[in-house]
C-alpha atoms as a PDB file:
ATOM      1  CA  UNK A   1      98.759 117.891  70.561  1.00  0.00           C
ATOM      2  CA  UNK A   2      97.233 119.849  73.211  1.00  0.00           C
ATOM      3  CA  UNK A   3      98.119 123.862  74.130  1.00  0.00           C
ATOM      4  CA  UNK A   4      96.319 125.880  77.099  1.00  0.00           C
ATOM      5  CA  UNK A   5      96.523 129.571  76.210  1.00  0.00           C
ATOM      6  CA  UNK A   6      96.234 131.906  79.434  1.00  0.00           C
ATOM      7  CA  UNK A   7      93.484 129.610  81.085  1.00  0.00           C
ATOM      8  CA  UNK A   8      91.006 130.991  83.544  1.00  0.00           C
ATOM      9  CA  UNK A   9      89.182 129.239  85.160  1.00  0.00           C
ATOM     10  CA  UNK A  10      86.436 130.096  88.123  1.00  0.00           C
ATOM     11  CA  UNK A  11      84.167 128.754  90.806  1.00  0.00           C
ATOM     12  CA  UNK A  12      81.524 130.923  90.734  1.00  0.00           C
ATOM     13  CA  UNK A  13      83.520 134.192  92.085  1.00  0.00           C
ATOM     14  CA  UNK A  14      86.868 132.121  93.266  1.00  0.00           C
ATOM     15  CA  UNK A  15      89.268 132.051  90.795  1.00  0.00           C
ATOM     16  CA  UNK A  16      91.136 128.701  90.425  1.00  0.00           C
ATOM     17  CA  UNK A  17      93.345 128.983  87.371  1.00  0.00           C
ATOM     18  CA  UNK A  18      95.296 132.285  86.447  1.00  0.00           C
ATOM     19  CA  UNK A  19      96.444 133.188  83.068  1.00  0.00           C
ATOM     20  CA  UNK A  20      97.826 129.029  82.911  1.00  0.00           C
ATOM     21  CA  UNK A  21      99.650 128.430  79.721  1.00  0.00           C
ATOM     22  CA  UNK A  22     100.894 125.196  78.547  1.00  0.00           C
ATOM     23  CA  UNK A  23     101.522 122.271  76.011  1.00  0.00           C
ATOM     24  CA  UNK A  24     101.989 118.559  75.572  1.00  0.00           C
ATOM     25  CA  UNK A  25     103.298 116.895  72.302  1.00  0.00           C
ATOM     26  CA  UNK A  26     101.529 113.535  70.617  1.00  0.00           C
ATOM     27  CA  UNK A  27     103.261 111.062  72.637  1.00  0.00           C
ATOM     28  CA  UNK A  28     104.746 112.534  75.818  1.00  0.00           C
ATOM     29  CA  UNK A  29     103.739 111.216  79.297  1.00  0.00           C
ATOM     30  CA  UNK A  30     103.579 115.360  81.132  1.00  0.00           C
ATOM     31  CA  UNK A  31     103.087 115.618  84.621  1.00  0.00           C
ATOM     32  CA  UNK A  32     101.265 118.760  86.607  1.00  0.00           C
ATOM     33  CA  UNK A  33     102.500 118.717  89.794  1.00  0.00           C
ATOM     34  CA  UNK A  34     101.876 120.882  93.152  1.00  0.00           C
ATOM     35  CA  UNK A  35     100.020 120.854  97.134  1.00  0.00           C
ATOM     36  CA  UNK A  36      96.413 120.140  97.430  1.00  0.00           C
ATOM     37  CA  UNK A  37      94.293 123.511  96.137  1.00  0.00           C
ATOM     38  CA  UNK A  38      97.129 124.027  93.661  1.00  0.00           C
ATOM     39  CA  UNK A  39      94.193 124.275  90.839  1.00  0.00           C
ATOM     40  CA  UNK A  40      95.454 120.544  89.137  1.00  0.00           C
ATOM     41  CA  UNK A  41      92.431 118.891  88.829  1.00  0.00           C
ATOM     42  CA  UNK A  42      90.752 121.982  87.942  1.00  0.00           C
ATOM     43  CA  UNK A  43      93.365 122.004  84.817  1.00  0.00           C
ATOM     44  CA  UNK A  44      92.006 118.954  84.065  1.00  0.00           C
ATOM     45  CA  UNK A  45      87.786 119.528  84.652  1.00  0.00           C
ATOM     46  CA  UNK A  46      88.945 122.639  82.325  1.00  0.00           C
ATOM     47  CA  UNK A  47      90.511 120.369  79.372  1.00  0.00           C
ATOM     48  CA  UNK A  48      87.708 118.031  79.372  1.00  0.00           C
ATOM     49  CA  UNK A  49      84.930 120.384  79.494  1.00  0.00           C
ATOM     50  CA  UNK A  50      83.628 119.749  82.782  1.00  0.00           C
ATOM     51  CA  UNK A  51      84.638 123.383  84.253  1.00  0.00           C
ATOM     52  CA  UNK A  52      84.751 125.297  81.086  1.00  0.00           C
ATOM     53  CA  UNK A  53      87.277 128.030  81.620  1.00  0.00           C
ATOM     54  CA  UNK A  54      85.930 131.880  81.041  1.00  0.00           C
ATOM     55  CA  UNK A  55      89.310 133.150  79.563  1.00  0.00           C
ATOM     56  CA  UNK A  56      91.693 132.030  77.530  1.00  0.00           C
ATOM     57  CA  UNK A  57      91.614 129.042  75.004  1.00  0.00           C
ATOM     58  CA  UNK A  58      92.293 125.585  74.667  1.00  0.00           C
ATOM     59  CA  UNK A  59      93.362 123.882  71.363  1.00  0.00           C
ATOM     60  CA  UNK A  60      93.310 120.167  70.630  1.00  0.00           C
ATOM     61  CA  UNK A  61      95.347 119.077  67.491  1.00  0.00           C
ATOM     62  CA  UNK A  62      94.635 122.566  66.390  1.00  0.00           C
ATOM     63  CA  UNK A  63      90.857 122.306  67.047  1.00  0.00           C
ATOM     64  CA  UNK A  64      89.242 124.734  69.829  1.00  0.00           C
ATOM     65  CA  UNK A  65      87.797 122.783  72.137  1.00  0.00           C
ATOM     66  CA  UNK A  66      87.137 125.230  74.879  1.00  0.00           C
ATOM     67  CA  UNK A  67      83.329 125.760  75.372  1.00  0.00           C
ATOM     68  CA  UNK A  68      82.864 122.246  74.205  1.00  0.00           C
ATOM     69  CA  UNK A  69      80.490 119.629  75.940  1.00  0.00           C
ATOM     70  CA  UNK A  70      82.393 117.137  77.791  1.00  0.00           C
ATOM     71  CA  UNK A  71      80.526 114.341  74.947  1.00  0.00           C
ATOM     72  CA  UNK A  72      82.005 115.996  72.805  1.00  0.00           C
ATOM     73  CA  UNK A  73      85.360 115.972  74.079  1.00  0.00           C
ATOM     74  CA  UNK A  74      85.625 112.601  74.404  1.00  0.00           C
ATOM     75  CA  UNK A  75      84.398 112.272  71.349  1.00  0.00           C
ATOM     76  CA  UNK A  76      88.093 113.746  69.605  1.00  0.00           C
ATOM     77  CA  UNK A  77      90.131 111.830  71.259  1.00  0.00           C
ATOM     78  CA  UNK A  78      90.395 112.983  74.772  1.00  0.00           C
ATOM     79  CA  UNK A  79      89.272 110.931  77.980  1.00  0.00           C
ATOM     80  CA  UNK A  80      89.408 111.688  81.545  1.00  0.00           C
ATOM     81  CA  UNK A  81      90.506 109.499  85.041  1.00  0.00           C
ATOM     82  CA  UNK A  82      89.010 111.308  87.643  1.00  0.00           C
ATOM     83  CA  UNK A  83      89.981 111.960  90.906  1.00  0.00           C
ATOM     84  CA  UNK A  84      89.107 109.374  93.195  1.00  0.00           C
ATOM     85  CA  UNK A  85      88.197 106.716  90.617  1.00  0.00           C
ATOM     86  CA  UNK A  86      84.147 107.468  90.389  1.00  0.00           C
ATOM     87  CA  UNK A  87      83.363 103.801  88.983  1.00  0.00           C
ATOM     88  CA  UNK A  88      79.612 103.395  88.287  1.00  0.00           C
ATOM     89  CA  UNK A  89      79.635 100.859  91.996  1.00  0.00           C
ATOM     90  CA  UNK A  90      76.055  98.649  90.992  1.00  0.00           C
ATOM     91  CA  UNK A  91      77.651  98.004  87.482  1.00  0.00           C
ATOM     92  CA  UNK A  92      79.487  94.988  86.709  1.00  0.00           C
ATOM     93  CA  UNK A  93      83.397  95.507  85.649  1.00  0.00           C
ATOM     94  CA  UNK A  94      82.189  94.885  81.971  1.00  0.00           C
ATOM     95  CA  UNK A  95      78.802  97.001  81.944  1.00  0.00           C
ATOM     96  CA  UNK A  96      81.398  99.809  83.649  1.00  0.00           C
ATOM     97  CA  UNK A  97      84.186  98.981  80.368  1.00  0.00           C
ATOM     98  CA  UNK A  98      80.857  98.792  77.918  1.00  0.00           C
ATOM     99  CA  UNK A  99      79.830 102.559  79.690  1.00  0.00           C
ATOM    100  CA  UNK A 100      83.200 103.980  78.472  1.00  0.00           C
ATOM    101  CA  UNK A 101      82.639 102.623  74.798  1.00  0.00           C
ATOM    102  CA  UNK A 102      79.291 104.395  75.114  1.00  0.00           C
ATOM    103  CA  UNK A 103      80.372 106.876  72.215  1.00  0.00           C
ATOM    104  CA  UNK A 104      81.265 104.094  69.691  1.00  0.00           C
ATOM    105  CA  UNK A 105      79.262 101.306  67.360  1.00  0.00           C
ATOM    106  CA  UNK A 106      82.253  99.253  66.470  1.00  0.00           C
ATOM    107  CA  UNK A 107      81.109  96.006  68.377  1.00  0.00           C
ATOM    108  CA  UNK A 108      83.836  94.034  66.826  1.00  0.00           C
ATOM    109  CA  UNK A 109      86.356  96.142  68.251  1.00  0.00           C
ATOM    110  CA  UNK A 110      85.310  96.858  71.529  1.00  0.00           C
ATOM    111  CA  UNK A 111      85.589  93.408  72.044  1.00  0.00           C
ATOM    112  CA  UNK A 112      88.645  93.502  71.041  1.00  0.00           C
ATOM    113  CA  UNK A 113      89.461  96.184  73.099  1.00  0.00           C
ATOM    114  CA  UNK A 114      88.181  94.880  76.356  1.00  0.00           C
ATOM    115  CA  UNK A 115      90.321  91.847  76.024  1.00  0.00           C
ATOM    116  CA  UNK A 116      93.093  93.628  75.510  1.00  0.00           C
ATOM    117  CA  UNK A 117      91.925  95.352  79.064  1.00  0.00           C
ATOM    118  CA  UNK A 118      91.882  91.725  80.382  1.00  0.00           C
ATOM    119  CA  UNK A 119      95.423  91.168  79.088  1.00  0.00           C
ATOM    120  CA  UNK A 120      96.591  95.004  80.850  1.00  0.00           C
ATOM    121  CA  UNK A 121      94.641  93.828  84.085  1.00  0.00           C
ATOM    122  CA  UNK A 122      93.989  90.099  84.271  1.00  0.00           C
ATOM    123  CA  UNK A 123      92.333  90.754  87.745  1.00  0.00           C
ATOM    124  CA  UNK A 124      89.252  92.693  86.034  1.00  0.00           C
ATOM    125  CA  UNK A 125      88.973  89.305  83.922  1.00  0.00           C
ATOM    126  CA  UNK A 126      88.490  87.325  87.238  1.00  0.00           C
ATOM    127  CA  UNK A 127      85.917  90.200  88.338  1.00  0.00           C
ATOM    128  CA  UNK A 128      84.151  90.451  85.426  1.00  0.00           C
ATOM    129  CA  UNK A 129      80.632  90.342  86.669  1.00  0.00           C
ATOM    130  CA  UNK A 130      81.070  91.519  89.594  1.00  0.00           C
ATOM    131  CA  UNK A 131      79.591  95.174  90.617  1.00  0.00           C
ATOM    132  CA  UNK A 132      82.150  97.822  90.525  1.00  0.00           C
ATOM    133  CA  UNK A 133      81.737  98.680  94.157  1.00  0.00           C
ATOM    134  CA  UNK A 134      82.982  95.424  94.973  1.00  0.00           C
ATOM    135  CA  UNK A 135      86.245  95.595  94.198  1.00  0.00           C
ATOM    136  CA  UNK A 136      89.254  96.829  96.005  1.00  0.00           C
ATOM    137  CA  UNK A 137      90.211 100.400  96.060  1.00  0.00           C
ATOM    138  CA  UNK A 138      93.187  99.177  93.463  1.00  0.00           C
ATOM    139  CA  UNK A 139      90.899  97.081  91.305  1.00  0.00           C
ATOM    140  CA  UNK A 140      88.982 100.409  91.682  1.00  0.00           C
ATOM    141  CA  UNK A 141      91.738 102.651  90.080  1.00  0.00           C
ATOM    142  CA  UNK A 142      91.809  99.793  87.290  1.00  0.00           C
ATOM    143  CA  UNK A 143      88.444  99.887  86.239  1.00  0.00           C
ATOM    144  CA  UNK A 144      88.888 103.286  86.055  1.00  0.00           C
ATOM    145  CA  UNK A 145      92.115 103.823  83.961  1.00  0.00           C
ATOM    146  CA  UNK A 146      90.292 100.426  81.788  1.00  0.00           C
ATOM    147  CA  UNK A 147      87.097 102.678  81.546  1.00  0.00           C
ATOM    148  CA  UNK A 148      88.800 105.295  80.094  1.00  0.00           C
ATOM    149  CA  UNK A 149      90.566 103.494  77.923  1.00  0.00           C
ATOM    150  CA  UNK A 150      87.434 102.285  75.996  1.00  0.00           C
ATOM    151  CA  UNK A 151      86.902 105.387  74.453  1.00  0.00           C
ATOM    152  CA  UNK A 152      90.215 105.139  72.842  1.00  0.00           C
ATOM    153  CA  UNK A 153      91.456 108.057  73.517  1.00  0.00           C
ATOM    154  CA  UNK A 154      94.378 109.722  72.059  1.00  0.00           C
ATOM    155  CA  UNK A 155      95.138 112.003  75.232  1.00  0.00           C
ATOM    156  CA  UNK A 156      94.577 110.090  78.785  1.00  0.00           C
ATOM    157  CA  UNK A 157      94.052 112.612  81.609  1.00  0.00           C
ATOM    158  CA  UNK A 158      94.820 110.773  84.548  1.00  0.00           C
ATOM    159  CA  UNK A 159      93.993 112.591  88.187  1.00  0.00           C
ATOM    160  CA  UNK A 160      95.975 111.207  91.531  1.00  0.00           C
ATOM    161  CA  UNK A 161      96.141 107.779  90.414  1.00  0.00           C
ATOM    162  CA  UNK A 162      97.912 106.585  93.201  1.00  0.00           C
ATOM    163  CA  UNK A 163      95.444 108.232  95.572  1.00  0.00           C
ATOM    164  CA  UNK A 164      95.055 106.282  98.655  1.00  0.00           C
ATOM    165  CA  UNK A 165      96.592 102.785  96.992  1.00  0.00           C
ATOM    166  CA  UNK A 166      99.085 100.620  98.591  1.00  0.00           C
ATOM    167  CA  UNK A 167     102.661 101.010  96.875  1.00  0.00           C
ATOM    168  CA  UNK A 168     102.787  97.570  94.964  1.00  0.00           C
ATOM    169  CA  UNK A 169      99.539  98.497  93.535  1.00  0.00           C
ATOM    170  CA  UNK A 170     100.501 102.155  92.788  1.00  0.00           C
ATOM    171  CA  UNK A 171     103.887 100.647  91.067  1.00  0.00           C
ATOM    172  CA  UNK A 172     101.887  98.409  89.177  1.00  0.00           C
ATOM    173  CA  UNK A 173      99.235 101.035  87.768  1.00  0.00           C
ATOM    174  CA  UNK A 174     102.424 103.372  86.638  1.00  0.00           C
ATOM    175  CA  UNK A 175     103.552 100.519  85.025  1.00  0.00           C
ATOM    176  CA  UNK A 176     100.726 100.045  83.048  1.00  0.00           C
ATOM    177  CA  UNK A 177     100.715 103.870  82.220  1.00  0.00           C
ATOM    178  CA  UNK A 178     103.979 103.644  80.763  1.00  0.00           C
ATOM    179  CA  UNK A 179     103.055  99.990  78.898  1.00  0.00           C
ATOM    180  CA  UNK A 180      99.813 102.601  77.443  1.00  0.00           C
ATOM    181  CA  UNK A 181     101.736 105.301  76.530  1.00  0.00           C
ATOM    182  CA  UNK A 182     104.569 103.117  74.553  1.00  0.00           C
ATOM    183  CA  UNK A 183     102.748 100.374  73.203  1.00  0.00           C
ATOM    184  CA  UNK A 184      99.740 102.025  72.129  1.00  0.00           C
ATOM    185  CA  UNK A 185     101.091 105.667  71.359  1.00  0.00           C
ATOM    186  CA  UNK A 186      98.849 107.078  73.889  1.00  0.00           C
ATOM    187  CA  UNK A 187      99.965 110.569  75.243  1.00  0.00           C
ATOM    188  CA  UNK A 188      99.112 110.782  79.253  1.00  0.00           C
ATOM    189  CA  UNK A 189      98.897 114.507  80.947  1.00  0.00           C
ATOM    190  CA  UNK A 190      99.109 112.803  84.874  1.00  0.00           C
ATOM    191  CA  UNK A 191      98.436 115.174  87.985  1.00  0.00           C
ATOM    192  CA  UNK A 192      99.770 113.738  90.968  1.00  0.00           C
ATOM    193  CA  UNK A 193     100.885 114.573  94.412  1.00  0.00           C
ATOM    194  CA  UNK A 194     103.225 111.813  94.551  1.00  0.00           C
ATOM    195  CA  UNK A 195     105.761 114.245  93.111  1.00  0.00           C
ATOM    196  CA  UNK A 196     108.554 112.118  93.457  1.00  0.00           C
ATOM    197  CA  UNK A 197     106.575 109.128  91.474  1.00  0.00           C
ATOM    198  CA  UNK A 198     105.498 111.498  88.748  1.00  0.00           C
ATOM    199  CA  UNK A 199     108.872 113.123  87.653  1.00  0.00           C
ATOM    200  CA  UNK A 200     110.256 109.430  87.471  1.00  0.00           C
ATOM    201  CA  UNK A 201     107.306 108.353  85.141  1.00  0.00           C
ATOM    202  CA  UNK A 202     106.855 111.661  83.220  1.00  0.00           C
ATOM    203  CA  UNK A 203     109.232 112.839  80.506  1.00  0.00           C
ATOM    204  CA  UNK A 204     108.279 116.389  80.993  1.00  0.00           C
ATOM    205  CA  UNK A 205     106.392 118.630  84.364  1.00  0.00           C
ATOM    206  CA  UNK A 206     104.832 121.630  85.127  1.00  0.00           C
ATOM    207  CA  UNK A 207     104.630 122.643  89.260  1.00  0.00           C
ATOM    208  CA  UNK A 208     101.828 124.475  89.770  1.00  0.00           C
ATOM    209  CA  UNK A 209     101.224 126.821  93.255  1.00  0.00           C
ATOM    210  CA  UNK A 210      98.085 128.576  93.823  1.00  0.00           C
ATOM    211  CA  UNK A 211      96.451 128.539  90.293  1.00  0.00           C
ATOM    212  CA  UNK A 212      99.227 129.391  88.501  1.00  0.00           C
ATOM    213  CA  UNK A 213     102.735 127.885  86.939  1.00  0.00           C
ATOM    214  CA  UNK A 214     105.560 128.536  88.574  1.00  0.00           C
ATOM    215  CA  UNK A 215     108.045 126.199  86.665  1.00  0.00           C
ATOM    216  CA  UNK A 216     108.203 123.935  83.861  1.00  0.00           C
ATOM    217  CA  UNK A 217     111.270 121.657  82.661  1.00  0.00           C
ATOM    218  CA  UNK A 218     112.215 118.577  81.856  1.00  0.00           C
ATOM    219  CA  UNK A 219     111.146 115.975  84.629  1.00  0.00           C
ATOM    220  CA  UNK A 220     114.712 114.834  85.541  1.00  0.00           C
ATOM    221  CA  UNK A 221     115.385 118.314  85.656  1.00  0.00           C
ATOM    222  CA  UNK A 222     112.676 119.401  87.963  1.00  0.00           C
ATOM    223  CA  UNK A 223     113.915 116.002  90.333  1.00  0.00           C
ATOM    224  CA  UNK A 224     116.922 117.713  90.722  1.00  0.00           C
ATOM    225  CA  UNK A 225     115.744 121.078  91.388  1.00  0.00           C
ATOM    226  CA  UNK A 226     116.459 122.150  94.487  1.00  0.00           C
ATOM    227  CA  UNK A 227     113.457 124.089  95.417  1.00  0.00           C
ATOM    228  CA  UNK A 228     111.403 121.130  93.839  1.00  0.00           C
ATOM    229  CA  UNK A 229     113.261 118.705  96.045  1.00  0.00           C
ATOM    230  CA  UNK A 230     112.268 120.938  99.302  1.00  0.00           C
ATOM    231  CA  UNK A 231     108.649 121.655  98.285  1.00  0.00           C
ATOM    232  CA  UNK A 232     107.566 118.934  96.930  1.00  0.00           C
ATOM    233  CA  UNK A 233     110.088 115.822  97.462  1.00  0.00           C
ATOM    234  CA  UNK A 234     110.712 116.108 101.137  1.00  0.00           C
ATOM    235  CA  UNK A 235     114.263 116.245 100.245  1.00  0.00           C
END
């Protein structure tokens, strides 16, 4: 579904991502993992347009999309969770679900599609009117993953979703990642420092250590790898 093709990416003369290569197949939950600085949410700004990379190419289903407006992006099937939720905070919950439906005209369905959002996360139901910067840093992460969602995207890119969230809530969202991904055939490309939490959710990872990949295997591999256990697991 998605390939990255010796990715570089800069900030102005700092150079984030080296030579990155990688893939995900339609229907895999793949996890980028790695220490703060690694260059994983830079992966991510790269895939969805928002840091367009200056070497290398990105193909979506086939389709370049490097060089592409973030719009337009989002447009084929691709939606982003960003790092530290960035919910529109004087919007209600639904004016923030009806901002990531901006792209569509199918009024029928995004009804549809917003109660099913009420069935994933009955506490956004409660909260419906309420602004966005209201809620709890959980209800937060939520919105977010529920704002995304609107677009109905094919690919979910999902950055640190557990950021800063009490355990019962961060079990809860990974939950509903893997009730997205089954149910709904949604493939998820999640970057995460909970290491540990990622590999157990993912079916495939990549560790990633100063801009470039170091390893890639099969996540119940990489849990067992040694050097992944000391680097990253604590273990």
């Amino acid at each position: 579904m998605l390939k990255l093709q010796n990715i570089e990416t800069f900030y102005g003369n700092i150079q984030a991502l080296k030579s990155i290569s990688m893939d995900i197949a339609e229907g895999e939950i793949v996890t980028l993992i790695g220490a703060n600085g690694a260059g994983k949410s830079t992966t991510l700004m790269s895939i969805s347009g928002v840091v367009p990379p200056r070497a290398g190419e990105i193909l979506f289903q086939d389709q370049p999309i490097h060089g592409l407006p973030p719009n337009t992006i989002v447009s084929m099937g691709i939606s982003q969770v960003p790092e530290g939720r960035r919910i529109f905070p004087y919007l209600t919950v639904l004016e923030n679900l009806d901002m990531g439906a901006f792209l569509r005209d199918d009024k029928d369905e995004i009804k549809n599609d917003i109660a099913y959002i009420f069935e994933l996360f009955p506490i956004l139901a409660e909260r419906r009117n309420q602004p966005g910067g209201t809620l709890s840093g959980g209800e937060q992460q939520m919105l977010a993953i529920s704002r995304a969602l609107m677009a109905r995207p094919r690919l979910l890119l999902l950055d640190e979703p557990s950021l800063g969230l009490a355990p019962l809530v961060v079990k809860r969202i990974f939950d509903i990642v893997r009730k997205i991904n089954t149910e709904n055939n949604t493939t998820v490309f999640l970057v995460e420092q909970n290491a540990n939490l990622a590999l157990k959710t993912a079916h495939r990872g990549y560790v990633m250590e100063n801009g470039r990949i170091i390893m890639a295997d099969a996540a119940d591999k990489l849990l067992a790898n040694e050097d992944v256990r000391k680097a990253y697991l604590g273990i």
